[in-house]
Protein backbone atom coordinates (compact mmCIF):
# COMPACT_ATOMS: atom_id res chain seq x y z
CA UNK A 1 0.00 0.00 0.00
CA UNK A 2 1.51 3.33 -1.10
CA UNK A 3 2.10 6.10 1.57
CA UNK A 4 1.19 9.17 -0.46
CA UNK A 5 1.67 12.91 0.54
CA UNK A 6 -0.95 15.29 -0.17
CA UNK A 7 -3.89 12.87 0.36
CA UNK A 8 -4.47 14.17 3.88
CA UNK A 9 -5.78 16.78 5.55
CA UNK A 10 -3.42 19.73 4.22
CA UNK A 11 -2.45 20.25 0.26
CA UNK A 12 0.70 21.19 -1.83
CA UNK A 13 -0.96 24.69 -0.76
CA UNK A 14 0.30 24.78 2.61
CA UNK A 15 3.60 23.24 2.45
CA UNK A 16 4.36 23.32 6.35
CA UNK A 17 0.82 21.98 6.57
CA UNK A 18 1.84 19.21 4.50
CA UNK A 19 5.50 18.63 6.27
CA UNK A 20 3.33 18.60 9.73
CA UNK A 21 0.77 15.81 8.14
CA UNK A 22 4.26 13.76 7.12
CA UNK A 23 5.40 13.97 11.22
CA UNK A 24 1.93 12.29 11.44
CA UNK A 25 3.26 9.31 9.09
CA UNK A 26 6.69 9.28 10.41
CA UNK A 27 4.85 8.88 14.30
CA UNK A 28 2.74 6.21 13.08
CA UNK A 29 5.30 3.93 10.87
CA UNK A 30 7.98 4.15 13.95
CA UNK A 31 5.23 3.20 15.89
CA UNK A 32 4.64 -0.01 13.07
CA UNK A 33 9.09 -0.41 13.88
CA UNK A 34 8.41 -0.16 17.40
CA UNK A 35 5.77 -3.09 17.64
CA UNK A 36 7.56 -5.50 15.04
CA UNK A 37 11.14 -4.59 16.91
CA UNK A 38 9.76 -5.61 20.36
CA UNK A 39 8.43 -8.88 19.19
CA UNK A 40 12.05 -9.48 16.84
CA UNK A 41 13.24 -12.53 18.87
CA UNK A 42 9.69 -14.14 18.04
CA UNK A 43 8.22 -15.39 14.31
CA UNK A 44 6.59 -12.76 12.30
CA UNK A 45 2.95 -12.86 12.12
CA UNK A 46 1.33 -12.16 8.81
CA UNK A 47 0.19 -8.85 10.27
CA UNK A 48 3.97 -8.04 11.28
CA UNK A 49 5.42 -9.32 8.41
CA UNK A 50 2.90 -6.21 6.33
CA UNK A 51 3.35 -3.48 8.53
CA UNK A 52 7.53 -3.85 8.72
CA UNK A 53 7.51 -4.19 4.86
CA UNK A 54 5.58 -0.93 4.83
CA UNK A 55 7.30 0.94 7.35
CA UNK A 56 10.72 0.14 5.85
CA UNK A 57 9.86 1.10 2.31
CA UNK A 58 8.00 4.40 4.32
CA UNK A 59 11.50 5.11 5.23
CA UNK A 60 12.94 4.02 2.41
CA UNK A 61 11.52 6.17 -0.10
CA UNK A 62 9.29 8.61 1.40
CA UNK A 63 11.03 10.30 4.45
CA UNK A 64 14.47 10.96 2.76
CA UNK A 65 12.09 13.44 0.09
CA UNK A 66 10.70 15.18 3.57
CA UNK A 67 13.83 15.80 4.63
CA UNK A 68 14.80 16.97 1.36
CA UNK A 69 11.56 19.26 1.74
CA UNK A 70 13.11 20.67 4.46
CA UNK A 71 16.75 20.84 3.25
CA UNK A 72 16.42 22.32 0.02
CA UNK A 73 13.16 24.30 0.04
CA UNK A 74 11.84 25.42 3.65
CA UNK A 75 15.36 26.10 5.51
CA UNK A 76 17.25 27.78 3.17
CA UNK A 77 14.56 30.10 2.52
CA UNK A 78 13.60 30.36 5.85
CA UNK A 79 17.28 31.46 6.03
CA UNK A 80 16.71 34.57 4.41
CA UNK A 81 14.14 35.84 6.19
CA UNK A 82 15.27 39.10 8.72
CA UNK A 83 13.24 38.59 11.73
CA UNK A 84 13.44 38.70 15.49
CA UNK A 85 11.20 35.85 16.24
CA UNK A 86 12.81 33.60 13.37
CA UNK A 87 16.30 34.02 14.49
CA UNK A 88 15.50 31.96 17.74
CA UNK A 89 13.63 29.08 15.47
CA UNK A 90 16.91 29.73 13.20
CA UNK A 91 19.34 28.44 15.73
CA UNK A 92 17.25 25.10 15.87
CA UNK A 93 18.09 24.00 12.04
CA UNK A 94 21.11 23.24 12.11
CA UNK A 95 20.38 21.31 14.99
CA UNK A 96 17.67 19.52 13.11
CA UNK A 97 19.66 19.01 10.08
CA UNK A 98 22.10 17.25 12.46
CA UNK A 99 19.51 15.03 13.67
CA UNK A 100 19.05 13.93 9.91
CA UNK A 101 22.71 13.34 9.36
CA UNK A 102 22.53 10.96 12.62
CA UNK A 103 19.39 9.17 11.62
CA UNK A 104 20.94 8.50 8.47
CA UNK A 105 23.23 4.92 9.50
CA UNK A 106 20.45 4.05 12.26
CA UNK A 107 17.98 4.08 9.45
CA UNK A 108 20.14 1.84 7.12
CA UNK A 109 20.88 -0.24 10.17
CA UNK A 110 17.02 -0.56 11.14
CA UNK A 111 16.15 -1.57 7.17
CA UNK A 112 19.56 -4.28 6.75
CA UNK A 113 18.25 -5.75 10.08
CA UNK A 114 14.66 -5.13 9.30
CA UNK A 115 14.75 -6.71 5.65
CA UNK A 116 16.72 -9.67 7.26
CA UNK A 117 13.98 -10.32 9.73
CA UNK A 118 11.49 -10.28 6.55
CA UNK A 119 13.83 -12.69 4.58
CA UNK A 120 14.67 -15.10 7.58
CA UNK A 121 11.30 -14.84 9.93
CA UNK A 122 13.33 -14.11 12.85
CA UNK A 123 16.30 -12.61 14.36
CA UNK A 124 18.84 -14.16 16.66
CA UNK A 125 18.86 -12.45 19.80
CA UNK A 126 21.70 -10.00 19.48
CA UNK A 127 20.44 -9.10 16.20
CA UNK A 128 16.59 -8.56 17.84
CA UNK A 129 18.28 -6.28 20.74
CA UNK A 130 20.25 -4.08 18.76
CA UNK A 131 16.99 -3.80 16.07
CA UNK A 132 14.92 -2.52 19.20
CA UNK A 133 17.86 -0.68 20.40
CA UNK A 134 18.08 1.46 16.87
CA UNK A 135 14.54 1.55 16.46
CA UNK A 136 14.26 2.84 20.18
CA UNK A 137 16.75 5.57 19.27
CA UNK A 138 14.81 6.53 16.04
CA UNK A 139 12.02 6.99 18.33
CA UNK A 140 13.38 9.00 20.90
CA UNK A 141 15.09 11.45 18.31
CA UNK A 142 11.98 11.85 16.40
CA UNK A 143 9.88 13.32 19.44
CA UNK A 144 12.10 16.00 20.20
CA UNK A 145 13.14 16.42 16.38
CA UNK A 146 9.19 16.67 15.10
CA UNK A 147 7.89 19.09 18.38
CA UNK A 148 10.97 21.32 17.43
CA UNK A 149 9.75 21.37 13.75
CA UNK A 150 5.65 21.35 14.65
CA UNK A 151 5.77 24.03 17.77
CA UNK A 152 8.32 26.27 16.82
CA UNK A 153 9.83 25.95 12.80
CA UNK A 154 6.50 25.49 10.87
CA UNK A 155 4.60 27.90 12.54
CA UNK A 156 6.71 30.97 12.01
CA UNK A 157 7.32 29.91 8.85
CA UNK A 158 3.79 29.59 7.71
CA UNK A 159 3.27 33.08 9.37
CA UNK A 160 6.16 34.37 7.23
CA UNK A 161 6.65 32.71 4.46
CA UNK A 162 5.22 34.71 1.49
CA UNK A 163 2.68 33.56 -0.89
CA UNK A 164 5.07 32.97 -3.50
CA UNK A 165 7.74 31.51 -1.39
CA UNK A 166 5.27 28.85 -0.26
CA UNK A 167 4.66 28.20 -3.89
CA UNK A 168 7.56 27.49 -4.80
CA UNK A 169 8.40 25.34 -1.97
CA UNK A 170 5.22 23.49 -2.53
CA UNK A 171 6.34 23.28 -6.54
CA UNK A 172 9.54 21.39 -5.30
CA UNK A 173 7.75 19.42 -3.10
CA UNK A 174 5.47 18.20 -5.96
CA UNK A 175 8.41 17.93 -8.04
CA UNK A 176 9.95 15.55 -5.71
CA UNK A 177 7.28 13.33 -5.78
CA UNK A 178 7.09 13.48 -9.60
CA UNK A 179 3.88 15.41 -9.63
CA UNK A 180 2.81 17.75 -11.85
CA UNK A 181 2.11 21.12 -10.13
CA UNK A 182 -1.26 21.55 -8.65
CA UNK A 183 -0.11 25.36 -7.54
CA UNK A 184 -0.52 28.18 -9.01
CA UNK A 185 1.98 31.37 -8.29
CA UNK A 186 -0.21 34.09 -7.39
């Protein structure tokens, strides 16, 4: 089942909207890593088996273009914005791009242990305790990472972004995803 952005409650129209509604995905497929990890030394269930293949491809393929979202469209223009209240939310990106940079290996670690689990049915136990160890650290980044981004980053930027700023952040967005644009400059 494909994971796709812009089917929920916010549009390409309101692209911190949109990166807020992806936080909702992230929360919900660690939570799918979370459940499978905690159960690794055991036999997959059918149900398991689904909702690990899911959440790895989630992770896989959708959450590296969120990041990118962020990356290449929101903070660098967010970066050019003079403004008292922004310059506190400012100090926070690099911070958060740092927490992408560390998530990177723990992510490739959680899929080669993940897909091996798929492929074999179960992990030995070291394997199933450092798999709920990495997915454990996911999680706990990922709370502090997405309340930074939800309570203090999107907010002002939504406030300050301009019309055609968040147009053309949107545009990339959509261009990510290999959509054609749904947003008009105005």
């Amino acid at each position: 089942m494909p994971v796709q952005i812009g089917s929920s409650t916010h549009s390409f129209a309101d692209p911190t909207g949109l990166l807020s509604d992806c936080h909702r995905r992230v929360e919900m497929f660690l939570g799918s890593l979370k459940a499978v990890s905690d159960m690794a030394g055991s036999e997959l269930t059918d149900d398991s088996r689904r909702a690990l293949e899911t959440s790895l491809r989630y992770f896989r393929e959708a959450a590296p273009k969120h990041t990118a979202d962020e990356e290449e469209s929101l903070f660098p223009r967010l970066r050019q914005i003079d403004d008292t209240q922004l310059r506190a939310a400012l100090d926070t990106l690099h911070e958060l791009e740092v927490d992408h940079r560390w998530a990177e290996p723990l992510h490739a670690q959680a899929d080669e242990l993940g897909t091996r689990y798929l492929r074999e049915g179960r992990l030995p136990k070291s394997e199933a305790a450092t798999f709920r160890t990495v997915v454990r650290q996911l999680c706990d980044m990922y709370q502090r990472h997405i309340a930074i981004e939800d309570e203090q980053v999107f907010p002002i930027a939504k406030r300050l972004l301009s019309t055609e700023v968040s147009s053309e952040i949107a545009k990339e967005m959509e261009a990510r995803r290999g959509l054609k644009s749904l947003v008009d400059l105005k």
